[in-house]
PDB file of N, CA and C in Angstrom:
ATOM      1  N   UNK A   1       0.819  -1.198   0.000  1.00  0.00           N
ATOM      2  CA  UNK A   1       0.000   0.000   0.000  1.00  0.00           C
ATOM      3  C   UNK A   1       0.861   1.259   0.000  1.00  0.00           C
ATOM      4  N   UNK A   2       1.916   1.222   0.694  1.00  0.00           N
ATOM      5  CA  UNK A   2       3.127   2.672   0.727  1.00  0.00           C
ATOM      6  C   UNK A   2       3.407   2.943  -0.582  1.00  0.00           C
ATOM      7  N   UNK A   3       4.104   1.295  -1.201  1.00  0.00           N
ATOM      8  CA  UNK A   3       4.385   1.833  -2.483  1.00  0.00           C
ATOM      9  C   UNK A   3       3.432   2.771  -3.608  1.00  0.00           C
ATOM     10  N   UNK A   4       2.176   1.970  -3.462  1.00  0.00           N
ATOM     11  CA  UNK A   4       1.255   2.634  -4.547  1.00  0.00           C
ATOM     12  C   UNK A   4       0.946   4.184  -3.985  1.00  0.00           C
ATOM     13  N   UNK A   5       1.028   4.281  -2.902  1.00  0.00           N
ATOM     14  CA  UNK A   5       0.545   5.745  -1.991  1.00  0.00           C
ATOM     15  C   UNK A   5       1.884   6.632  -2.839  1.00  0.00           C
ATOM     16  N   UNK A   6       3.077   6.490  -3.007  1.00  0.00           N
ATOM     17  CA  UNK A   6       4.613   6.531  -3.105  1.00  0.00           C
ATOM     18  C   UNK A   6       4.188   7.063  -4.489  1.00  0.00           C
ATOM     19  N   UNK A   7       3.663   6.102  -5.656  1.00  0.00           N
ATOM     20  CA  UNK A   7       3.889   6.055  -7.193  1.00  0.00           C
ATOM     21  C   UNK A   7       3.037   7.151  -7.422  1.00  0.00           C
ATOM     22  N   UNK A   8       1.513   7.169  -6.572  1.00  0.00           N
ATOM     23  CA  UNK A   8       0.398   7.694  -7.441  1.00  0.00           C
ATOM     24  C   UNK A   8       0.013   9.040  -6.335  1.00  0.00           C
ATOM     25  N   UNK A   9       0.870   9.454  -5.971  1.00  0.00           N
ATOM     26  CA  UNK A   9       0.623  11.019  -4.885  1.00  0.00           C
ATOM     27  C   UNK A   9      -0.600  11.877  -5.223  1.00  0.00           C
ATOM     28  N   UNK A  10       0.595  12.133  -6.503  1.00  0.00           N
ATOM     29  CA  UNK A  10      -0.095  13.133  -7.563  1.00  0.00           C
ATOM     30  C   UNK A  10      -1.280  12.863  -8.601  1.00  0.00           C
ATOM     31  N   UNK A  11      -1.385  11.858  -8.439  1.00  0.00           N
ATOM     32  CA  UNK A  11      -2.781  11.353  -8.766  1.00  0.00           C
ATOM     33  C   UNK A  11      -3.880  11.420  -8.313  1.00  0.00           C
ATOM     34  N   UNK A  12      -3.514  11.399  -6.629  1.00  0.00           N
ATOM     35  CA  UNK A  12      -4.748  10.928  -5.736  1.00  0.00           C
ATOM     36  C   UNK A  12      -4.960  12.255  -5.483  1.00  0.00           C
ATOM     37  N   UNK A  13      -3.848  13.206  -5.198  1.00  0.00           N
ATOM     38  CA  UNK A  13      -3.919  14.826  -4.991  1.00  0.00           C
ATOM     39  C   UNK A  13      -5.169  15.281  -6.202  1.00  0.00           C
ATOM     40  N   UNK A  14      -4.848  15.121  -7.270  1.00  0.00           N
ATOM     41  CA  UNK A  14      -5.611  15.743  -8.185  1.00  0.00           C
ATOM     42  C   UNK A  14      -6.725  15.245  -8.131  1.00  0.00           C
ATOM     43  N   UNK A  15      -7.601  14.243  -7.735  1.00  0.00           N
ATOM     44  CA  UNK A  15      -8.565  13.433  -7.845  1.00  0.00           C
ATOM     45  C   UNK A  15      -8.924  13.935  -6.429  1.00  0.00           C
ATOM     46  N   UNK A  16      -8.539  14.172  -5.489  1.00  0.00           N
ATOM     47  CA  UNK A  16      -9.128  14.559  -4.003  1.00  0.00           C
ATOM     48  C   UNK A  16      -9.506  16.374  -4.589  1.00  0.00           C
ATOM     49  N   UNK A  17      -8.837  16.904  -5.036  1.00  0.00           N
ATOM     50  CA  UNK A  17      -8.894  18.788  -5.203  1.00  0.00           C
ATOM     51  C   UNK A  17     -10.475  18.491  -6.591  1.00  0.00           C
ATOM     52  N   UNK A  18     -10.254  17.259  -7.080  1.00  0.00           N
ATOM     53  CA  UNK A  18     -11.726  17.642  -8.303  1.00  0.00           C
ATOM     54  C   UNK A  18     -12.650  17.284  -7.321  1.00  0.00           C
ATOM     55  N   UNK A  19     -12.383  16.177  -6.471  1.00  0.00           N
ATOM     56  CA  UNK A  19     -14.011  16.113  -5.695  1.00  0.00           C
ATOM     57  C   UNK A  19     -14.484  17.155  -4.847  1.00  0.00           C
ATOM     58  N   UNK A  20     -13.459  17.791  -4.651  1.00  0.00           N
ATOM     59  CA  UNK A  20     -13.666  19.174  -3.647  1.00  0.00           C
ATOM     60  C   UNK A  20     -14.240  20.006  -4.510  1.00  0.00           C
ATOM     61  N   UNK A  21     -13.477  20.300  -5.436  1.00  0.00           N
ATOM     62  CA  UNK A  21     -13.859  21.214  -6.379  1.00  0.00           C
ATOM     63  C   UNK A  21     -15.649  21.411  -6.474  1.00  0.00           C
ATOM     64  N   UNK A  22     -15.902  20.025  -7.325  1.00  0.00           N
ATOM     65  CA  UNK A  22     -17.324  19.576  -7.857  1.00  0.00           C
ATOM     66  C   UNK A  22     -18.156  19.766  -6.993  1.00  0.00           C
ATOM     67  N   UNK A  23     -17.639  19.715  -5.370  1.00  0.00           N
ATOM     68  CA  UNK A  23     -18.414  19.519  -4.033  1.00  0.00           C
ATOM     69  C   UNK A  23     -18.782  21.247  -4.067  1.00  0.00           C
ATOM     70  N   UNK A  24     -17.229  22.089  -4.168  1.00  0.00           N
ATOM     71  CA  UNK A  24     -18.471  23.556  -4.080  1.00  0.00           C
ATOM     72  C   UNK A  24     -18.970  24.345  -5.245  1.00  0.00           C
ATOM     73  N   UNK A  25     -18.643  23.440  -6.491  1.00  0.00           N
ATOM     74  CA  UNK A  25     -20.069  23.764  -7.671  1.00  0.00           C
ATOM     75  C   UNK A  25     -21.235  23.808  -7.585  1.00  0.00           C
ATOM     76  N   UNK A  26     -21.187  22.638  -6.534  1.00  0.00           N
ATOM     77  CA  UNK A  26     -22.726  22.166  -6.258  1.00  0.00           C
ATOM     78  C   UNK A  26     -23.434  22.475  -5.311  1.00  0.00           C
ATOM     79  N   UNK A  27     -22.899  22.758  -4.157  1.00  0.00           N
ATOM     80  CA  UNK A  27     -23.311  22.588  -2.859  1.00  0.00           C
ATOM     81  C   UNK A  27     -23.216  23.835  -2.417  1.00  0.00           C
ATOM     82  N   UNK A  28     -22.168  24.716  -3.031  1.00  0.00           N
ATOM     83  CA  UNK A  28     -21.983  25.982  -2.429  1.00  0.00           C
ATOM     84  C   UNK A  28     -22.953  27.373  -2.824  1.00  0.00           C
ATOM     85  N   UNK A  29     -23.208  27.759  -2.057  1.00  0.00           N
ATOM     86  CA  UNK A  29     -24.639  29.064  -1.893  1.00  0.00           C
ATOM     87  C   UNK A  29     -23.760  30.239  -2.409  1.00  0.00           C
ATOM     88  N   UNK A  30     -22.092  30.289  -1.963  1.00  0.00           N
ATOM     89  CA  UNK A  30     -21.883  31.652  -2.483  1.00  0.00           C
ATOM     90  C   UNK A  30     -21.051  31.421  -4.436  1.00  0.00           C
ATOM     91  N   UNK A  31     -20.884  29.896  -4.647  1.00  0.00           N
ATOM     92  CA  UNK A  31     -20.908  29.857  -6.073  1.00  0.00           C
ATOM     93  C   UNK A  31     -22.134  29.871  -6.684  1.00  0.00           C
ATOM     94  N   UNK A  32     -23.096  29.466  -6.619  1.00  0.00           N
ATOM     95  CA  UNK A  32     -24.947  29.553  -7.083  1.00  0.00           C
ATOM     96  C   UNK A  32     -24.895  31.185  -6.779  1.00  0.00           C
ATOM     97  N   UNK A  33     -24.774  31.628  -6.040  1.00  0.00           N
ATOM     98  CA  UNK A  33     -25.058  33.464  -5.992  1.00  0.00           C
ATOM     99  C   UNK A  33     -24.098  33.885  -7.101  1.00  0.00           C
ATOM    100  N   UNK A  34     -22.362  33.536  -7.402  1.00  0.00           N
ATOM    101  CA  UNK A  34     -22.099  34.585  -7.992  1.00  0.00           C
ATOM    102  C   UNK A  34     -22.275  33.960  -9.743  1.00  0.00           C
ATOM    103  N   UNK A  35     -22.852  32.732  -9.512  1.00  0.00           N
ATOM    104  CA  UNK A  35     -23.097  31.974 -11.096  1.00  0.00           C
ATOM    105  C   UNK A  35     -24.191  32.874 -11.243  1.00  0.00           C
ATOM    106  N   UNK A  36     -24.953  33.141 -10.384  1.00  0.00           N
ATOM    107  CA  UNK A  36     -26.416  33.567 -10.912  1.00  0.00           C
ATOM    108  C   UNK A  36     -25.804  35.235 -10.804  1.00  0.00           C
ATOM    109  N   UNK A  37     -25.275  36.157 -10.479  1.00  0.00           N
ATOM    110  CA  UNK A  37     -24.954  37.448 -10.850  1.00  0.00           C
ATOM    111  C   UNK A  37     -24.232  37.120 -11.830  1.00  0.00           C
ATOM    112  N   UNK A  38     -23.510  36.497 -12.243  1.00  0.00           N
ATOM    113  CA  UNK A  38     -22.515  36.603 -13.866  1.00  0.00           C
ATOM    114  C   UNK A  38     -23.867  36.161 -15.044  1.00  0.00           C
ATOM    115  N   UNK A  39     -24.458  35.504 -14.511  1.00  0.00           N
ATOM    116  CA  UNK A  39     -25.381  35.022 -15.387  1.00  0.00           C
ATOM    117  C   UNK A  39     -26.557  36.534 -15.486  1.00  0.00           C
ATOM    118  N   UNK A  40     -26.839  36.793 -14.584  1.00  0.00           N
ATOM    119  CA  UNK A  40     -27.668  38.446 -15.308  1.00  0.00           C
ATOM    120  C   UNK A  40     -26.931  39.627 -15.464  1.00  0.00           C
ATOM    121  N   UNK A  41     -25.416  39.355 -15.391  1.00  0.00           N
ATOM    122  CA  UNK A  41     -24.950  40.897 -16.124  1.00  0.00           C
ATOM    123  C   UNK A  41     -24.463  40.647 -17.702  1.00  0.00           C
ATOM    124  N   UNK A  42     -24.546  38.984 -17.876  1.00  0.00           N
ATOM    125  CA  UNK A  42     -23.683  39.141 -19.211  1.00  0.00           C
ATOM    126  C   UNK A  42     -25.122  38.171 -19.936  1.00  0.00           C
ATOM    127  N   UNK A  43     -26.368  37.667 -19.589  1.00  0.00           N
ATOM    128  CA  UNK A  43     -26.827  37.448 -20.617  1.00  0.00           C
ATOM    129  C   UNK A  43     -28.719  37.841 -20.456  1.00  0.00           C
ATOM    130  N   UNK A  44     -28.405  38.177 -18.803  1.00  0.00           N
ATOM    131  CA  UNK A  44     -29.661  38.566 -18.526  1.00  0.00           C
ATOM    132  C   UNK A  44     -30.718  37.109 -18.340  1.00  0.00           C
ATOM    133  N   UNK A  45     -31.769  37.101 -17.090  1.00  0.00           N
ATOM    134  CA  UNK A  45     -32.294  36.849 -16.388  1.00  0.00           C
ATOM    135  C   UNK A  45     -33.960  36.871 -16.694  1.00  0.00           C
ATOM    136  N   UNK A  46     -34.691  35.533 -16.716  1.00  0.00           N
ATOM    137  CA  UNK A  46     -36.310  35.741 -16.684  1.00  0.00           C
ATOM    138  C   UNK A  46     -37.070  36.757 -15.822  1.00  0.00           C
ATOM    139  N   UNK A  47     -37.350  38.164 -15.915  1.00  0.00           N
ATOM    140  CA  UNK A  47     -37.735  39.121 -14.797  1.00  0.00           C
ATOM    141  C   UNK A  47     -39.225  39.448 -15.460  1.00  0.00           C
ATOM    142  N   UNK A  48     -39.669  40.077 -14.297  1.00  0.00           N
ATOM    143  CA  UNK A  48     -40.958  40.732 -14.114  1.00  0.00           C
ATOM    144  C   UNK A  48     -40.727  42.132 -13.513  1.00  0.00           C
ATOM    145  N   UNK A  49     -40.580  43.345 -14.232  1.00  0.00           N
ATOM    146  CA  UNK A  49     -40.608  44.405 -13.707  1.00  0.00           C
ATOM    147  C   UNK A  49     -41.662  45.142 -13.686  1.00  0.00           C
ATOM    148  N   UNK A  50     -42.215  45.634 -12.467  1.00  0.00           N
ATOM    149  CA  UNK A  50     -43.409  46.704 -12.188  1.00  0.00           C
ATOM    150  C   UNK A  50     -43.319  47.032 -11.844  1.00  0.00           C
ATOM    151  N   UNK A  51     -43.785  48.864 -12.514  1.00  0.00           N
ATOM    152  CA  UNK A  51     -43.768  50.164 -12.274  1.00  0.00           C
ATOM    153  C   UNK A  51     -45.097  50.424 -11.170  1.00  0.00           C
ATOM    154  N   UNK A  52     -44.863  50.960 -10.528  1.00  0.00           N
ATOM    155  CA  UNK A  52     -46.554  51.547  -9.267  1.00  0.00           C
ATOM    156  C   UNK A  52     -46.120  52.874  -9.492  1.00  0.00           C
ATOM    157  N   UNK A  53     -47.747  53.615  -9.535  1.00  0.00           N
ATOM    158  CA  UNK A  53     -47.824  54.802  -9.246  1.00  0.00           C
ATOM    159  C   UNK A  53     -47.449  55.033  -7.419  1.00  0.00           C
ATOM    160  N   UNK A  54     -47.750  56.127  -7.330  1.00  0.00           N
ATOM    161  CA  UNK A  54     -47.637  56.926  -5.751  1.00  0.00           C
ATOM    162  C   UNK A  54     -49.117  56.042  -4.890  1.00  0.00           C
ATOM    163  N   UNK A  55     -49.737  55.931  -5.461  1.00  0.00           N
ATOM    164  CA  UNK A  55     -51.218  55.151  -5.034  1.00  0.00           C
ATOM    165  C   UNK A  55     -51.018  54.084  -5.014  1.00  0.00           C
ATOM    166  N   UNK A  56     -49.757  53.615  -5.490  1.00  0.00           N
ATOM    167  CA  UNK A  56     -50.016  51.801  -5.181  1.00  0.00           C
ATOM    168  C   UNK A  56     -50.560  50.928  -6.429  1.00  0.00           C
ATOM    169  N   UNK A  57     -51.137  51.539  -7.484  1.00  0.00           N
ATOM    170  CA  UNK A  57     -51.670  51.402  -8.715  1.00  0.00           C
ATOM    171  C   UNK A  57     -50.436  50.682  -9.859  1.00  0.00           C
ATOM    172  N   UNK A  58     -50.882  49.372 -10.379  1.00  0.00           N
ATOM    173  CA  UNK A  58     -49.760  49.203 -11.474  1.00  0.00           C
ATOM    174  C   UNK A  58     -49.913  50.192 -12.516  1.00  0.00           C
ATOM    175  N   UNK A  59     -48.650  50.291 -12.866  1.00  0.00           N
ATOM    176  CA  UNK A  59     -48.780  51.812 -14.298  1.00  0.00           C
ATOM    177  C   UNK A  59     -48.389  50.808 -15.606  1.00  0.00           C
ATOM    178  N   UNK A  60     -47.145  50.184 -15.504  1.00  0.00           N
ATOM    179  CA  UNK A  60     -46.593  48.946 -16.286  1.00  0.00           C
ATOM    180  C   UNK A  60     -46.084  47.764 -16.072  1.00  0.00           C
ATOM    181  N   UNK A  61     -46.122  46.704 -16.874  1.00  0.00           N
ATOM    182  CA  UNK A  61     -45.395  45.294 -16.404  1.00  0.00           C
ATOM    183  C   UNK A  61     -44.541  45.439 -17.619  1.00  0.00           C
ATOM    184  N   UNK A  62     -43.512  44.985 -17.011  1.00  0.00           N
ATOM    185  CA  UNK A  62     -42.777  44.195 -18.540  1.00  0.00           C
ATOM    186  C   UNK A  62     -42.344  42.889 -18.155  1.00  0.00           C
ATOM    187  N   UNK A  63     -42.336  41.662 -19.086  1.00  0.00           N
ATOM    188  CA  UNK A  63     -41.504  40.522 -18.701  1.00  0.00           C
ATOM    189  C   UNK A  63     -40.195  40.857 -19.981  1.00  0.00           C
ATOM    190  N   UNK A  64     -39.066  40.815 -19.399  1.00  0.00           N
ATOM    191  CA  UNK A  64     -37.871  40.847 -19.794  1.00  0.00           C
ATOM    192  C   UNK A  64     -36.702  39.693 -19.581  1.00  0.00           C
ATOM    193  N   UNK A  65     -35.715  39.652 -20.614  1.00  0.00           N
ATOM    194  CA  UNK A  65     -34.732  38.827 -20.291  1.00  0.00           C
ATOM    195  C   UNK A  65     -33.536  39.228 -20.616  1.00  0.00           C
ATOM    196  N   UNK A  66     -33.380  40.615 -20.746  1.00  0.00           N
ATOM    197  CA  UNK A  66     -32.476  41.089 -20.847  1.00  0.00           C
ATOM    198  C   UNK A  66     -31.627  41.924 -19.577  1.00  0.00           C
ATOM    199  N   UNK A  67     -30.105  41.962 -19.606  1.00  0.00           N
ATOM    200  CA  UNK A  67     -29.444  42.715 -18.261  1.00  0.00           C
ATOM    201  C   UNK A  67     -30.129  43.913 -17.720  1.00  0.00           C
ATOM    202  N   UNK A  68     -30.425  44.063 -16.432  1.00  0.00           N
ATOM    203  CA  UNK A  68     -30.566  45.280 -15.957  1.00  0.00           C
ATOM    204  C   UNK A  68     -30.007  45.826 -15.236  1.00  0.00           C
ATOM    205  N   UNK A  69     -29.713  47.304 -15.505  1.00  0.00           N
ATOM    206  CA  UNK A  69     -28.586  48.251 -14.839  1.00  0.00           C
ATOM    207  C   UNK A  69     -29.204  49.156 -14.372  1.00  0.00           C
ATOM    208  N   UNK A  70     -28.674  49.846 -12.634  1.00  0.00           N
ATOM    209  CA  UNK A  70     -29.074  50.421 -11.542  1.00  0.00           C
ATOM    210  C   UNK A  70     -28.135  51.712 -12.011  1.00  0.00           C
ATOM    211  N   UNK A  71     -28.648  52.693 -11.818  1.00  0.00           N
ATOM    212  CA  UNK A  71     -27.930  53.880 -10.947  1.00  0.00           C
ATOM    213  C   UNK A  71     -27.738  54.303  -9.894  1.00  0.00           C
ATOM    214  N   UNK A  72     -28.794  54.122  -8.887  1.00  0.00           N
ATOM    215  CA  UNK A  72     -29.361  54.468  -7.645  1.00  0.00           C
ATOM    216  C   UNK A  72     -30.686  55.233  -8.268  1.00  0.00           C
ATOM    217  N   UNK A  73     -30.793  55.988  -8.684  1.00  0.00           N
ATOM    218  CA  UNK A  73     -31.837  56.736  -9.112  1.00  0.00           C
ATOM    219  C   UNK A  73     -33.391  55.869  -9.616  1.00  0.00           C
ATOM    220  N   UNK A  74     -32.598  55.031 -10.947  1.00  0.00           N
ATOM    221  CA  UNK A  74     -33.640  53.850 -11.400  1.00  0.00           C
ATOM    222  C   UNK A  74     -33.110  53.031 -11.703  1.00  0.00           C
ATOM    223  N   UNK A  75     -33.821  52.329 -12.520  1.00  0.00           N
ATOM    224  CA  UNK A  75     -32.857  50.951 -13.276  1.00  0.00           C
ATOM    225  C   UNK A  75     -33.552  51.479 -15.042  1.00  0.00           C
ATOM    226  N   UNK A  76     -32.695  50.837 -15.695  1.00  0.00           N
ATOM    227  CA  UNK A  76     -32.721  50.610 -17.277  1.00  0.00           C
ATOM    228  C   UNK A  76     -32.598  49.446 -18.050  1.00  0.00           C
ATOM    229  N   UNK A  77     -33.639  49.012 -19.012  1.00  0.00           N
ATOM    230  CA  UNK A  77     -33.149  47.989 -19.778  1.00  0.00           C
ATOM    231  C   UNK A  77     -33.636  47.571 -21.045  1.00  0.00           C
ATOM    232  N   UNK A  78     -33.138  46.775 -21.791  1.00  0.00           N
ATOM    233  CA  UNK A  78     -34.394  46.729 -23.171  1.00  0.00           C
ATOM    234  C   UNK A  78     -35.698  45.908 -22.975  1.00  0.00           C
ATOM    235  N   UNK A  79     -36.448  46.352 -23.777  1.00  0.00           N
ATOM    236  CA  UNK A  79     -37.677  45.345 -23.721  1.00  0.00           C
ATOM    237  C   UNK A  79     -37.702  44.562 -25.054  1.00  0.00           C
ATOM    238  N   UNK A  80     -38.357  43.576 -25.246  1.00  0.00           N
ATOM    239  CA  UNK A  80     -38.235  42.568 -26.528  1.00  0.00           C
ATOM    240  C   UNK A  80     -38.530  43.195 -27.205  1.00  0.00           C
ATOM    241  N   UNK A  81     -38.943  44.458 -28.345  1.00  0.00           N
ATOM    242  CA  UNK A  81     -38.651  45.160 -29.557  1.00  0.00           C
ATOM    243  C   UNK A  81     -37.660  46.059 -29.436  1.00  0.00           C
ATOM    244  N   UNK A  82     -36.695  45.658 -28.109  1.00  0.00           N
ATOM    245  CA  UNK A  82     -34.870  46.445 -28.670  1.00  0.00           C
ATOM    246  C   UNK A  82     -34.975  47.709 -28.249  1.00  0.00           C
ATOM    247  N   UNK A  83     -36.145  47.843 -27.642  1.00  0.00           N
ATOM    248  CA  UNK A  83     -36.297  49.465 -27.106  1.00  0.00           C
ATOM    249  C   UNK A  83     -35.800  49.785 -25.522  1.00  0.00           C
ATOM    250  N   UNK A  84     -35.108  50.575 -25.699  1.00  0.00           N
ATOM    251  CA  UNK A  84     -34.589  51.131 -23.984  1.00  0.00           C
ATOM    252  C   UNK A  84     -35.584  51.387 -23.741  1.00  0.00           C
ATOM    253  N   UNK A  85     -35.815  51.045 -21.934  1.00  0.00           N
ATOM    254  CA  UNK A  85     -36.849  51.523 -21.248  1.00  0.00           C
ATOM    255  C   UNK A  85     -35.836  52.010 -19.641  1.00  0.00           C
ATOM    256  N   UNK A  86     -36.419  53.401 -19.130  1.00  0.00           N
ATOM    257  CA  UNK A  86     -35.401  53.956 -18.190  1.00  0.00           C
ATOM    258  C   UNK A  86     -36.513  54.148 -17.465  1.00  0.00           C
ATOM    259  N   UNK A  87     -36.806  54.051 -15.916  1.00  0.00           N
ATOM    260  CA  UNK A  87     -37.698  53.698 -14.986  1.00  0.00           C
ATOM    261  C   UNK A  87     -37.547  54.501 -13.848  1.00  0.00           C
ATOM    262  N   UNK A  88     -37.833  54.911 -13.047  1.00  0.00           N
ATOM    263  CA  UNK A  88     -37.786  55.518 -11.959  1.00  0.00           C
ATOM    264  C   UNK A  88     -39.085  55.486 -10.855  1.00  0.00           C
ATOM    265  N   UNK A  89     -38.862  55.876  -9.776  1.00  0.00           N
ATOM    266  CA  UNK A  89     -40.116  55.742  -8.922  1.00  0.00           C
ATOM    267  C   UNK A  89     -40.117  54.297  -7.744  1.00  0.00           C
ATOM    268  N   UNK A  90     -41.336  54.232  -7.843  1.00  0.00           N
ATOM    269  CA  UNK A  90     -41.523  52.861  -7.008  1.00  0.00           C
ATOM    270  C   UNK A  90     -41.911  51.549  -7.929  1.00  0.00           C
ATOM    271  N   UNK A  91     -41.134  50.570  -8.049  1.00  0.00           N
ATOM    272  CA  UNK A  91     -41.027  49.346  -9.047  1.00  0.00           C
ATOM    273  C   UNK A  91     -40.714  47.975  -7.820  1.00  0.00           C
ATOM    274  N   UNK A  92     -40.943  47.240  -8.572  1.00  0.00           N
ATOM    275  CA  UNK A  92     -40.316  45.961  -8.284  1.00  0.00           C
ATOM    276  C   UNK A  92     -40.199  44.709  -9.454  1.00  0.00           C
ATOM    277  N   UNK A  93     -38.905  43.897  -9.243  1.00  0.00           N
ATOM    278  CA  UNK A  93     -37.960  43.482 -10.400  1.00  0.00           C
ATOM    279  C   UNK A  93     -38.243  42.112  -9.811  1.00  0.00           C
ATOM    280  N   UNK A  94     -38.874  41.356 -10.124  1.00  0.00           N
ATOM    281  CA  UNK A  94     -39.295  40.147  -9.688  1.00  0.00           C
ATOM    282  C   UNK A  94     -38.287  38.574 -10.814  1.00  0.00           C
ATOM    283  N   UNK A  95     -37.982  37.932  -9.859  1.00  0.00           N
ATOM    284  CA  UNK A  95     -37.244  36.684 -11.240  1.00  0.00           C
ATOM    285  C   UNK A  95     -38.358  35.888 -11.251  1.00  0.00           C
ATOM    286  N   UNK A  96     -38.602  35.408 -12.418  1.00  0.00           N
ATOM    287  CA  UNK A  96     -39.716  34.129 -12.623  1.00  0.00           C
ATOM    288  C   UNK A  96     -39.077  32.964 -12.067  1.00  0.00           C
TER     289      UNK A  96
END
């Protein structure tokens, strides 16, 4: 058993670091968080954005799947005929 432990180190090393690896692909909450932020800045995300008036009233929905970008002020983004839409007020950005 020494010997083979001896021959194949670097074998078993690399084969112990992939199961680790695979272990926090899968399992890990802060790789799923930053897979899912790389995944809505570079190809964009199933969303539901709604605009409310001051009354609480819906004004617009959009379902979108394209990136959306914050200023602090509002957010901005296209809607499916390629058109910028720039938002402000009271909204909420819902993921399907």
């Amino acid at each position: 058993m020494k010997d083979f432990l001896k021959e194949n180190w670097g074998f078993l090393i690399s084969v112990l670091f992939i199961i680790c690896g695979l272990f926090c692909l899968t399992k890990c909450n802060a790789f799923r968080s930053t897979a899912k932020k790389y995944t809505s800045t570079t190809t964009g995300l199933n969303r539901t954005v709604i605009l409310y008036s001051a009354n609480g009233e819906v004004i617009k929905t959009w379902n979108i799947t394209s990136v959306i970008e914050s200023n602090g002020d509002g957010v901005w983004f296209m809607n499916e005929q390629e058109k910028f839409i720039a938002i402000s007020g009271t909204y909420i950005i819902e993921e399907k």
